[in-house]
Every structure is written in C-alpha cells, then in structure tokens.
N, C-alpha and C. Protein backbone atom coordinates (compact mmCIF):
# COMPACT_ATOMS: atom_id res chain seq x y z
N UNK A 1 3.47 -11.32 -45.88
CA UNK A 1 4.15 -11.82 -44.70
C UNK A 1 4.92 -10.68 -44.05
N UNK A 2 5.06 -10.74 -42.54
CA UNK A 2 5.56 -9.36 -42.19
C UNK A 2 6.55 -10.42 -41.27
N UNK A 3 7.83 -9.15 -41.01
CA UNK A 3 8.68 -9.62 -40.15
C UNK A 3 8.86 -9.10 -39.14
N UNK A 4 8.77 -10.00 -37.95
CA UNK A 4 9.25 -9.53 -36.51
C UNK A 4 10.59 -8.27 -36.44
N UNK A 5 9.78 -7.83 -35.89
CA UNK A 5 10.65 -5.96 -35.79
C UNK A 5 11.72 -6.61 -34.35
N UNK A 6 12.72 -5.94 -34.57
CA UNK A 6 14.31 -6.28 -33.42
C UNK A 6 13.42 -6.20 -31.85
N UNK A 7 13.75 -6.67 -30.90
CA UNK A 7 13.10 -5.35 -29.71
C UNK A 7 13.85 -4.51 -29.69
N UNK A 8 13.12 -3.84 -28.42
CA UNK A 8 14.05 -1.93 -28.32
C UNK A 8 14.73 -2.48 -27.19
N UNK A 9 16.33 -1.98 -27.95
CA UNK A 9 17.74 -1.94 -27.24
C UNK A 9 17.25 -1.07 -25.33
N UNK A 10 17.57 -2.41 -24.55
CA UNK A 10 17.29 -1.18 -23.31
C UNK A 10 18.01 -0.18 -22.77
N UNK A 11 17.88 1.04 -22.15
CA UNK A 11 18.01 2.00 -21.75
C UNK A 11 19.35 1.90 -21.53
N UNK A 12 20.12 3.22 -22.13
CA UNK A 12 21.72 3.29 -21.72
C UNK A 12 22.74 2.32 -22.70
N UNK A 13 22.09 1.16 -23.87
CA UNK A 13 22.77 0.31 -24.68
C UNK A 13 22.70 1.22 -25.57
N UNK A 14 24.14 0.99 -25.71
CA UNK A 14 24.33 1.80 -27.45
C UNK A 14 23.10 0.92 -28.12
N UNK A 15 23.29 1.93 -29.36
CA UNK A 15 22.23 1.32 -30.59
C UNK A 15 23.40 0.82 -31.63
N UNK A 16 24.01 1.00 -31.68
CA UNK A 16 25.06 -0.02 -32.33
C UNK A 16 26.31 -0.50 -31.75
N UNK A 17 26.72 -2.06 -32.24
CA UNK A 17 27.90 -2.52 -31.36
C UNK A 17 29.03 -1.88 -31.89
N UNK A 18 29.82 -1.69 -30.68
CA UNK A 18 31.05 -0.43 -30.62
C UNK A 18 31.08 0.91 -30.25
N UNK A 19 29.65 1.37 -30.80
CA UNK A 19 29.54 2.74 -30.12
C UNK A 19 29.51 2.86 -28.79
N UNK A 20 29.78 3.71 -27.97
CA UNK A 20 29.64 4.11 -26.60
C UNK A 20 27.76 5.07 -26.91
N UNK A 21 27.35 4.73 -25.59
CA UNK A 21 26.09 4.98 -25.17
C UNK A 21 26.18 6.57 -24.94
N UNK A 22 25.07 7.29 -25.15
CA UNK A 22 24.93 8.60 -24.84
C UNK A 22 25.28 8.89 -23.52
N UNK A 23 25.98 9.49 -22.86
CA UNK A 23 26.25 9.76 -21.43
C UNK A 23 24.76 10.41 -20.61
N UNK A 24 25.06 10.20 -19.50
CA UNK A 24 23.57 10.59 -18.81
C UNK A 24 23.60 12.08 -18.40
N UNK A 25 22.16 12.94 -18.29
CA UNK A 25 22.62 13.75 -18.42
C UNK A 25 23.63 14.81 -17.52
N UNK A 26 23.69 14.47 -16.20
CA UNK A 26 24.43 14.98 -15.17
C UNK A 26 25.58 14.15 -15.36
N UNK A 27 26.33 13.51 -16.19
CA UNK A 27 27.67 12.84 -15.98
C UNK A 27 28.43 13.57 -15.93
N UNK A 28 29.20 12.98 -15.51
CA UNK A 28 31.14 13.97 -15.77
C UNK A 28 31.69 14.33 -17.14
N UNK A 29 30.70 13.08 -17.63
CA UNK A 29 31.17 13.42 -19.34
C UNK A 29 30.84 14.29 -20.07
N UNK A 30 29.34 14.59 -19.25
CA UNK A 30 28.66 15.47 -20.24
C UNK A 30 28.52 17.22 -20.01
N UNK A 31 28.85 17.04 -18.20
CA UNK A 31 29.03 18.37 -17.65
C UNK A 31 30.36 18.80 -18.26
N UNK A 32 31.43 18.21 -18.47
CA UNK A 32 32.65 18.40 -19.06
C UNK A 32 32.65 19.09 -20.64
N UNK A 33 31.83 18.37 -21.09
CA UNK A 33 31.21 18.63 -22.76
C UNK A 33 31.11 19.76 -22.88
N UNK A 34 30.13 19.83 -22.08
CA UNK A 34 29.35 21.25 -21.80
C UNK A 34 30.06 22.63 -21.30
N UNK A 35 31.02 22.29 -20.15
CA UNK A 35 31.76 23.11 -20.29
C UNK A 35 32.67 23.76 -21.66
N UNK A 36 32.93 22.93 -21.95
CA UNK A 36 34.14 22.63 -23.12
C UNK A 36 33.44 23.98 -24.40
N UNK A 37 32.07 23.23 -24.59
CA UNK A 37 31.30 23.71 -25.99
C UNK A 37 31.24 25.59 -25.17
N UNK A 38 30.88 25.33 -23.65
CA UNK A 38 30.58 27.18 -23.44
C UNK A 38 31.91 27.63 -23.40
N UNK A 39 32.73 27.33 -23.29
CA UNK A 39 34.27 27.86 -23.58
C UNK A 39 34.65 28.20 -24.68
N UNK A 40 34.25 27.25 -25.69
CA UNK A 40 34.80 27.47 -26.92
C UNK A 40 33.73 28.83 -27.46
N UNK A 41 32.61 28.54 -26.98
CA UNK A 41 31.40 29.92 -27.68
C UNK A 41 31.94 31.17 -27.32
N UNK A 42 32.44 30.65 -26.03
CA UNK A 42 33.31 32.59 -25.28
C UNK A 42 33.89 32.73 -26.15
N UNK A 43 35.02 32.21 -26.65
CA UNK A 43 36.31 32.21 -27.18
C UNK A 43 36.02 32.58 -28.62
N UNK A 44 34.87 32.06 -29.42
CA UNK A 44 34.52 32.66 -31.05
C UNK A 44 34.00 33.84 -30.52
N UNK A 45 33.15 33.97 -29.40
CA UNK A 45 32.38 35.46 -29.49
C UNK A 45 34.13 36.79 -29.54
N UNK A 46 34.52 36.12 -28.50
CA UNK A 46 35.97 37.35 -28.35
C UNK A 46 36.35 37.57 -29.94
N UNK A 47 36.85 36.23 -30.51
CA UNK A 47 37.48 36.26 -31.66
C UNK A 47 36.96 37.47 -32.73
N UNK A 48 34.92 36.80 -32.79
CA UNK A 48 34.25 37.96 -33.67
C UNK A 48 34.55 39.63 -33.25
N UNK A 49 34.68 39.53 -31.81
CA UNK A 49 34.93 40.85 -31.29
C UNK A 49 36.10 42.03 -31.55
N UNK A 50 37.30 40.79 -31.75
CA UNK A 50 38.46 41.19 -31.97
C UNK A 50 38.81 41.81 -33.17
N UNK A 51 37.84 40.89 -34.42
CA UNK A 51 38.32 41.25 -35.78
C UNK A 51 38.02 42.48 -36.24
C-alpha cells in the first residue's frame, strides 16, 4: 500500500510553518544580505592583510 505524497507547497510558502520564505531574488532583503556578506569579505580580506 503506498501513501499519498503532501502536494508541493506553492511558490514563495515557506516549507515549514513559522519559517519565513526565501526572499526573492532582487528584494531589499536580499540585496541588503548581499551587501552585508561583501562587506564583511572586505573587512576579513583587510584583517588577513593586516596580520
């Protein structure tokens, strides 16, 4: 006997309740991210530079 598989969660629903959904990719959230992560990479490269 086999069991009916869930359907697929549609587009933009979290995959679990409570989580927040992946941001899209041009959001504010994610251009922000993104900034954030190339800032911080400057900032270890200086650091390695410094030591």
């Amino acid at each position: 006997m086999t069991t009916p598989t869930p359907p697929d969660p549609s587009p933009g629903e979290p995959d679990e309740p409570g989580e927040p959904g992946e941001p899209d990719e041009e959001s504010p959230q994610m251009r922000s991210l993104r900034a954030r992560v190339t800032e911080e990479n400057r900032l270890r490269r200086w650091l390695r530079r410094a030591i």
